[in-house]
PDB file of N, CA and C in Angstrom:
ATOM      1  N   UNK A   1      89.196  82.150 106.506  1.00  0.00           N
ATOM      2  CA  UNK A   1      90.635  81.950 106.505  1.00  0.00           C
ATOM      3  C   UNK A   1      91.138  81.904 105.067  1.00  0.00           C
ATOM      4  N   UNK A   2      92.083  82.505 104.628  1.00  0.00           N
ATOM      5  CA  UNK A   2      92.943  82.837 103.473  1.00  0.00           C
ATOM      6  C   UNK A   2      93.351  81.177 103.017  1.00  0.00           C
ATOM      7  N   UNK A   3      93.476  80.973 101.777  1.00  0.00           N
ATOM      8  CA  UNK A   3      93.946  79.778 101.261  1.00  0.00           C
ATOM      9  C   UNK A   3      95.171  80.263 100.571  1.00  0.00           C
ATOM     10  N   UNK A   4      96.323  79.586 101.175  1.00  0.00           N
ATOM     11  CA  UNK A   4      97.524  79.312 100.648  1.00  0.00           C
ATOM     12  C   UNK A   4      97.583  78.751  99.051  1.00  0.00           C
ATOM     13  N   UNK A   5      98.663  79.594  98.479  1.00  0.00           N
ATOM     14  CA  UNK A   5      98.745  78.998  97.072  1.00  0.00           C
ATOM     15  C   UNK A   5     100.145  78.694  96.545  1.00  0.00           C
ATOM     16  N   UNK A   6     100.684  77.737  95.747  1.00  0.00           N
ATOM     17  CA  UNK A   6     101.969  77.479  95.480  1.00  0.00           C
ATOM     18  C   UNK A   6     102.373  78.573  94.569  1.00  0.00           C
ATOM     19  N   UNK A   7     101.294  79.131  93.473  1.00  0.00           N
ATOM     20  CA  UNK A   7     101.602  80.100  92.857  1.00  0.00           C
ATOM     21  C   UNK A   7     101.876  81.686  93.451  1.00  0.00           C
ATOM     22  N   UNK A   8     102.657  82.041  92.347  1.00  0.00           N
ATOM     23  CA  UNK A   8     103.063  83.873  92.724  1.00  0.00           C
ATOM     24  C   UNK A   8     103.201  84.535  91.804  1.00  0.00           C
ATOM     25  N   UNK A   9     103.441  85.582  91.803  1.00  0.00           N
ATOM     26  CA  UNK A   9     103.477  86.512  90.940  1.00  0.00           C
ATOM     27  C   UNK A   9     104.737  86.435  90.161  1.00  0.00           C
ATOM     28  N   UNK A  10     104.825  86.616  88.863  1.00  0.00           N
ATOM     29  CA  UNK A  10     106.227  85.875  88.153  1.00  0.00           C
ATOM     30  C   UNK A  10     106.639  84.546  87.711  1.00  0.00           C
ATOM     31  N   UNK A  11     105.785  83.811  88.179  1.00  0.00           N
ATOM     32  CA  UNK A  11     105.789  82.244  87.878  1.00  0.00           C
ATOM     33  C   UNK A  11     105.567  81.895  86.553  1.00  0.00           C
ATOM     34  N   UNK A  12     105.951  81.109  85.817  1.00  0.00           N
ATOM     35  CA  UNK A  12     105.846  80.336  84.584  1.00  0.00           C
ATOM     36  C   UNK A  12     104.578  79.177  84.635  1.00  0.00           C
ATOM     37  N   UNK A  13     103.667  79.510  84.060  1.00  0.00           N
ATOM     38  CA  UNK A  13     102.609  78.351  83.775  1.00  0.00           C
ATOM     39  C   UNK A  13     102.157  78.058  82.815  1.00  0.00           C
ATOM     40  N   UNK A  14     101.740  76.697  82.581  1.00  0.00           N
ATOM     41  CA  UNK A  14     101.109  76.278  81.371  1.00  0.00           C
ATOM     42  C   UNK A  14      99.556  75.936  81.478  1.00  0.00           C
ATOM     43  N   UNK A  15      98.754  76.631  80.659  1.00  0.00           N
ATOM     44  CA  UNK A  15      97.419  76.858  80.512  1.00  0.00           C
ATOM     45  C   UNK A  15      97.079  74.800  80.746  1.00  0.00           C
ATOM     46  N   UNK A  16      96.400  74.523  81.185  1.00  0.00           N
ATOM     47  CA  UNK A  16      95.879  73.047  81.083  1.00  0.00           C
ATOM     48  C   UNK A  16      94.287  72.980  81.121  1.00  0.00           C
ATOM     49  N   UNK A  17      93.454  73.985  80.907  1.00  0.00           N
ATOM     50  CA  UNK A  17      92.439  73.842  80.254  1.00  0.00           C
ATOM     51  C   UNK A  17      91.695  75.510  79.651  1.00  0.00           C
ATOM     52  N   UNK A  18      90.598  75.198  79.229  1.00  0.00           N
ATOM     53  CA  UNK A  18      90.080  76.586  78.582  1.00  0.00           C
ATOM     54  C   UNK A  18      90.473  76.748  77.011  1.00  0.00           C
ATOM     55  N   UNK A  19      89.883  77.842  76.340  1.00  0.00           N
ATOM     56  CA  UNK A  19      90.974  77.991  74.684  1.00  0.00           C
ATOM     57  C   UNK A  19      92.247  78.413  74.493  1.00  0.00           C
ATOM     58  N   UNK A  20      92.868  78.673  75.532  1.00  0.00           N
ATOM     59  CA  UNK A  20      94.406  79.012  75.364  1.00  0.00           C
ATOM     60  C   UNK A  20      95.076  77.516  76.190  1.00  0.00           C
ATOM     61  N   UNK A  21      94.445  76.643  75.936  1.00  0.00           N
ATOM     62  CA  UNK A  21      95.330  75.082  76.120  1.00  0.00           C
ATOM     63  C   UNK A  21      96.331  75.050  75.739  1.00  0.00           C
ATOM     64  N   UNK A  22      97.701  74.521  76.918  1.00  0.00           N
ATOM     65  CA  UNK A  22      98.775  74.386  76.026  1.00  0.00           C
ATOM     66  C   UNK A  22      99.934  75.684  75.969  1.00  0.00           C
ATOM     67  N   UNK A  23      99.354  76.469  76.366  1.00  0.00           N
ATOM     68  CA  UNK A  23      99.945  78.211  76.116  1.00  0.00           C
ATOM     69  C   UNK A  23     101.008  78.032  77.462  1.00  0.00           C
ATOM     70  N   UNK A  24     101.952  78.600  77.338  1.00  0.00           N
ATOM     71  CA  UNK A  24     102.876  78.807  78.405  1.00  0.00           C
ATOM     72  C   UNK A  24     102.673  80.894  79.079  1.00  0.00           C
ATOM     73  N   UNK A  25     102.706  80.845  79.754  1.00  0.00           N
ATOM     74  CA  UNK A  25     102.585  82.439  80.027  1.00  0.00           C
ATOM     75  C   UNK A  25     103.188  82.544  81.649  1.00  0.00           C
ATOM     76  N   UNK A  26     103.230  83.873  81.392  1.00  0.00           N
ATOM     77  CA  UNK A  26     103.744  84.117  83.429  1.00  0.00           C
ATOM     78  C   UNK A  26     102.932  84.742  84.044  1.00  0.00           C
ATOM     79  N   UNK A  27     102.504  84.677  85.139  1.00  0.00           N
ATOM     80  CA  UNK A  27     101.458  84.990  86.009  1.00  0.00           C
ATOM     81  C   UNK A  27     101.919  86.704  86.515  1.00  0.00           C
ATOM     82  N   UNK A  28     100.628  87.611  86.093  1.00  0.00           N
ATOM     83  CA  UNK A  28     100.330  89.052  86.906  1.00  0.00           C
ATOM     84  C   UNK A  28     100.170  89.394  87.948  1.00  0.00           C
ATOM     85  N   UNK A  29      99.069  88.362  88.275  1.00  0.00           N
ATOM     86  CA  UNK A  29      98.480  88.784  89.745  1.00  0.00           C
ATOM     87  C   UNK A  29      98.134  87.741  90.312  1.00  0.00           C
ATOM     88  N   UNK A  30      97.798  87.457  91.714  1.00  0.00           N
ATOM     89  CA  UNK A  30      97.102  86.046  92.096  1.00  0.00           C
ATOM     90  C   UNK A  30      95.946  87.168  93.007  1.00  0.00           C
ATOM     91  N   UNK A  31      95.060  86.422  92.443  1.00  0.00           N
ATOM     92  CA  UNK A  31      93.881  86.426  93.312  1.00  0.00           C
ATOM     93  C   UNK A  31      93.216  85.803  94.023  1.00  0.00           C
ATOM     94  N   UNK A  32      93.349  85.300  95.653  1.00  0.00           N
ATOM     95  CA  UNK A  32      93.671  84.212  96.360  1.00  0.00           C
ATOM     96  C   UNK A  32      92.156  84.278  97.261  1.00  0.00           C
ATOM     97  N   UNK A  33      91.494  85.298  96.971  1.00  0.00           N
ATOM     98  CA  UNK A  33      90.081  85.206  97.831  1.00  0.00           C
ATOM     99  C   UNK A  33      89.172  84.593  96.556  1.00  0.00           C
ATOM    100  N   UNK A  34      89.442  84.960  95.343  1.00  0.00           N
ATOM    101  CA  UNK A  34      88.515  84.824  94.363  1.00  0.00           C
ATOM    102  C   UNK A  34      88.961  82.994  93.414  1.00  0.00           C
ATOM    103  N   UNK A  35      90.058  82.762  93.721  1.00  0.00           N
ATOM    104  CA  UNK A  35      90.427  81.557  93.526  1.00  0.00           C
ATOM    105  C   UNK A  35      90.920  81.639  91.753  1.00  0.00           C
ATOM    106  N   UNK A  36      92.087  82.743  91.710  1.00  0.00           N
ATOM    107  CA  UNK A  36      92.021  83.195  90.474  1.00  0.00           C
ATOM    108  C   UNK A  36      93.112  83.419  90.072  1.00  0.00           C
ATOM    109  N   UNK A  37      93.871  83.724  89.047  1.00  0.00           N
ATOM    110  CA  UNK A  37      94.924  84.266  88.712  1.00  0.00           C
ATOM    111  C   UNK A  37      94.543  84.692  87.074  1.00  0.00           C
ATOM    112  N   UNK A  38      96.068  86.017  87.299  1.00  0.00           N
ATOM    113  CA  UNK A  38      95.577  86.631  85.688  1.00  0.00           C
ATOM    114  C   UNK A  38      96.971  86.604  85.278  1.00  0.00           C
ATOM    115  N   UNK A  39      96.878  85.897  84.205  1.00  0.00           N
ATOM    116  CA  UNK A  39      98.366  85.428  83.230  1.00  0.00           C
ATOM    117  C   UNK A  39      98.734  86.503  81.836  1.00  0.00           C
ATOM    118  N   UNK A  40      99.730  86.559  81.543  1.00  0.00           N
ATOM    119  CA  UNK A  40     100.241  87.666  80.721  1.00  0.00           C
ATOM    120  C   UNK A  40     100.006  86.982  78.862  1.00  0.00           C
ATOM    121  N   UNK A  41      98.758  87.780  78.607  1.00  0.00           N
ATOM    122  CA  UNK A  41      98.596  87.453  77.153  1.00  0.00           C
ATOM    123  C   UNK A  41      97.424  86.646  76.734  1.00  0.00           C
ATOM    124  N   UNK A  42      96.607  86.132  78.351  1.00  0.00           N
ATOM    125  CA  UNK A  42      95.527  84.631  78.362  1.00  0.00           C
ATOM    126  C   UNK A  42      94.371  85.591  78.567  1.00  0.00           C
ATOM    127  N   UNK A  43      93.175  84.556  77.885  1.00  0.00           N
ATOM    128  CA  UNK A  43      91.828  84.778  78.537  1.00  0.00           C
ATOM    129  C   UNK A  43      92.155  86.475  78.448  1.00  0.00           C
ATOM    130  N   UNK A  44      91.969  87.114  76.971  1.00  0.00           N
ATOM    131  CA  UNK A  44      91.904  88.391  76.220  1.00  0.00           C
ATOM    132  C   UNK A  44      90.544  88.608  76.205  1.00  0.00           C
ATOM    133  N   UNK A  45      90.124  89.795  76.815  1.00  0.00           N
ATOM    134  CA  UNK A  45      88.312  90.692  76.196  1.00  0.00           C
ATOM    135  C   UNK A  45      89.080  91.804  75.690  1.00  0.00           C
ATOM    136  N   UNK A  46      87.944  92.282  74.834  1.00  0.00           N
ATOM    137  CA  UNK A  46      88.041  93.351  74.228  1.00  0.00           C
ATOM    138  C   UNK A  46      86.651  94.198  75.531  1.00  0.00           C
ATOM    139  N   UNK A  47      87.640  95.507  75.665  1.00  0.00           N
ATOM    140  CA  UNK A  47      86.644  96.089  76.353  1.00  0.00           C
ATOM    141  C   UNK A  47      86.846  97.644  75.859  1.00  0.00           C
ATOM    142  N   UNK A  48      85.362  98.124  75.640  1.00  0.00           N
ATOM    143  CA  UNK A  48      85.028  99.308  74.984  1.00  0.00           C
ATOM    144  C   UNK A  48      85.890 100.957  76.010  1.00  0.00           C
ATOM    145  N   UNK A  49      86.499 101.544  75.983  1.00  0.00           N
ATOM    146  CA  UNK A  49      86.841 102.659  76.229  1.00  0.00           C
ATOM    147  C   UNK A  49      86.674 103.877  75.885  1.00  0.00           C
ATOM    148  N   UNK A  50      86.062 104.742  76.267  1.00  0.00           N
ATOM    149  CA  UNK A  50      85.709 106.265  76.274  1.00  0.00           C
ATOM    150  C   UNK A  50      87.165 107.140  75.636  1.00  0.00           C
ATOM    151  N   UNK A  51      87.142 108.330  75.125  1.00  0.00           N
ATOM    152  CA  UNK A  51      88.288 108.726  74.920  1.00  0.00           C
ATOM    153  C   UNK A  51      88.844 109.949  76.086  1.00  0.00           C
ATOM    154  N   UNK A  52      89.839 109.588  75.986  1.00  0.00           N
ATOM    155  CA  UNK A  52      90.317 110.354  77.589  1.00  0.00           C
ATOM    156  C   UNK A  52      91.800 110.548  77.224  1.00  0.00           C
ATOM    157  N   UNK A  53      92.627 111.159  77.874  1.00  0.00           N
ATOM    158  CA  UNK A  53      94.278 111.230  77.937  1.00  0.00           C
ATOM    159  C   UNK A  53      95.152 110.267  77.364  1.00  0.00           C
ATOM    160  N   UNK A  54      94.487 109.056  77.870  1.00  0.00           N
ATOM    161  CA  UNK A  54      95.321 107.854  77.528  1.00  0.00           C
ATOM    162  C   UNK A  54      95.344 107.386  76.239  1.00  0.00           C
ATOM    163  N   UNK A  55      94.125 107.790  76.085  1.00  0.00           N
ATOM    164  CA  UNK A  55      93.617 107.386  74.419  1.00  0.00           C
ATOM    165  C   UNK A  55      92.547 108.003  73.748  1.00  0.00           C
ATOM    166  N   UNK A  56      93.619 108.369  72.955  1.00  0.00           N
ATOM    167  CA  UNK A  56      92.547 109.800  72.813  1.00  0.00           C
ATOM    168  C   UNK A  56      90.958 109.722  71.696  1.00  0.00           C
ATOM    169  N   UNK A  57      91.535 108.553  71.095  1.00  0.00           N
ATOM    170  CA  UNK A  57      90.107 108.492  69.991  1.00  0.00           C
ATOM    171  C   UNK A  57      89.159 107.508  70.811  1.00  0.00           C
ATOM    172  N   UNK A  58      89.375 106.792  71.672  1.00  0.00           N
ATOM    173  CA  UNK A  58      88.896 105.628  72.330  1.00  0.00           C
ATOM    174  C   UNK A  58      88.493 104.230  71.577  1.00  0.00           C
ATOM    175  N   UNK A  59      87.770 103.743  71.698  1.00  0.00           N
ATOM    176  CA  UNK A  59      87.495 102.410  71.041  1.00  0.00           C
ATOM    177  C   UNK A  59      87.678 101.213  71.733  1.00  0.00           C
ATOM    178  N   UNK A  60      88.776 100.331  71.259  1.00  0.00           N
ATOM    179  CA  UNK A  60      88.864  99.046  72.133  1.00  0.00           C
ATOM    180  C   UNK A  60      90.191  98.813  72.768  1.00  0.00           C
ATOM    181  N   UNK A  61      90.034  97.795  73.589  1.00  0.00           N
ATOM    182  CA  UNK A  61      91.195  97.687  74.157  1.00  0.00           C
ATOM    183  C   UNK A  61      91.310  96.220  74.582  1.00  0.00           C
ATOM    184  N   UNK A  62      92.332  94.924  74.527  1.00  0.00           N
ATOM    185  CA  UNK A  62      92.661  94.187  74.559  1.00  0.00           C
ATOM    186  C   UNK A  62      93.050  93.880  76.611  1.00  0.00           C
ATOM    187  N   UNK A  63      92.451  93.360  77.202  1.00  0.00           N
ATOM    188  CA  UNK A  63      92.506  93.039  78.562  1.00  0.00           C
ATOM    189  C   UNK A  63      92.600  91.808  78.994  1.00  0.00           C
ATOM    190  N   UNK A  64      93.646  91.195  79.429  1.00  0.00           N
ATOM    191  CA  UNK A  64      93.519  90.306  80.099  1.00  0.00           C
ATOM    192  C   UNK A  64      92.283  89.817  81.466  1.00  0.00           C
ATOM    193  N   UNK A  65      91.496  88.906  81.242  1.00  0.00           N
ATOM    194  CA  UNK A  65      90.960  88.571  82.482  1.00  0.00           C
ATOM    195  C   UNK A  65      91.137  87.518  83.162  1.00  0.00           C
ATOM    196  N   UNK A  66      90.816  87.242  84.455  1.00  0.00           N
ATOM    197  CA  UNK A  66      91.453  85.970  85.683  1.00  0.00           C
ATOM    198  C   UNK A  66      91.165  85.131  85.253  1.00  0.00           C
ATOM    199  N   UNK A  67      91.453  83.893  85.373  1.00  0.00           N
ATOM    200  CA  UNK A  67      91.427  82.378  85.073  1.00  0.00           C
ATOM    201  C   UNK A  67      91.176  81.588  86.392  1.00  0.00           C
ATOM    202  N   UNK A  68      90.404  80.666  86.580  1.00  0.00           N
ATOM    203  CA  UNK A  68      90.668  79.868  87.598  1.00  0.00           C
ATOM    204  C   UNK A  68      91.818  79.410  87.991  1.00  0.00           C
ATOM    205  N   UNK A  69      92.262  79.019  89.101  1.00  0.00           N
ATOM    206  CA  UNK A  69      93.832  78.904  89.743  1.00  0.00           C
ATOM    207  C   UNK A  69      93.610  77.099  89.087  1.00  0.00           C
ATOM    208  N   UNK A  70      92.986  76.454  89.067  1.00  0.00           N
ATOM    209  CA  UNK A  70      92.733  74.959  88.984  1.00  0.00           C
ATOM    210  C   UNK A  70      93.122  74.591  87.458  1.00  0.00           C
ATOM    211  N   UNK A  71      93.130  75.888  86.555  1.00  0.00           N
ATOM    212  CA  UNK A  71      93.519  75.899  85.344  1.00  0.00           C
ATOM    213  C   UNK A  71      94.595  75.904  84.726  1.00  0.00           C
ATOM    214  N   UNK A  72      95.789  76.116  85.823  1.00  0.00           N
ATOM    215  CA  UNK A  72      96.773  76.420  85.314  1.00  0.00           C
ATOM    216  C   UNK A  72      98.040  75.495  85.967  1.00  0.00           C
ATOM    217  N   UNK A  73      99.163  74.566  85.736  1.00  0.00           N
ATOM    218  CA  UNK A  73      99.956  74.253  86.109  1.00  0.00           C
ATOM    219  C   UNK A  73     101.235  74.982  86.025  1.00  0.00           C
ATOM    220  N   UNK A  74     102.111  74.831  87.462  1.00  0.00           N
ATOM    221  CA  UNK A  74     103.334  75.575  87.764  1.00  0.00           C
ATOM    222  C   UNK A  74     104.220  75.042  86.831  1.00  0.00           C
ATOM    223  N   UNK A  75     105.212  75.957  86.115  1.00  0.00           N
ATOM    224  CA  UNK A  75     106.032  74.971  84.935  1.00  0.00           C
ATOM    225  C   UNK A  75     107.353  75.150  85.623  1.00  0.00           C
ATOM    226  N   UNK A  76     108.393  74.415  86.168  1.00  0.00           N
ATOM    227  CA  UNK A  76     109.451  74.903  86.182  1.00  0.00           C
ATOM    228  C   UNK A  76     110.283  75.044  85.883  1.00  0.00           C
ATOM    229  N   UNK A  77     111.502  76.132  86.114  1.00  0.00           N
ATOM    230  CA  UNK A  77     112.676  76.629  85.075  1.00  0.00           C
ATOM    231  C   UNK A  77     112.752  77.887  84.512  1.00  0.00           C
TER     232      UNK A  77
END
């Protein structure tokens, strides 16, 4: 059974643990089977890319990855 979440997509939150403590950001995506969400600007990898259309010399690229949902408080306003 699916677990309900107060969060959504567009929401305002403030990081409350991990190295971006403190950070305010707005939520991308919720990921509600994996118990996750991915916030705009948080929890950055660098991940290696091939060169292709998009980019043509390739190299790196700056990616947001998911955060635990337990990590983050709803801010409102």
């Amino acid at each position: 059974m699916a677990v309900k979440f107060k969060l959504k997509k567009g929401d305002s939150v403030k990081i409350i643990a991990g190295d971006d403590k403190g950070k305010i950001s707005k939520i991308l995506a919720v990921l509600p089977k994996e118990h996750k969400v991915i916030c705009e600007g948080i929890n950055l990898a660098k991940k290696a890319v091939k060169p292709s259309e998009k980019y043509q010399n390739g190299g790196f690229v700056n990616k947001e990855v998911a955060i635990d949902i337990s990590n983050v408080a709803k801010v409102e306003g």
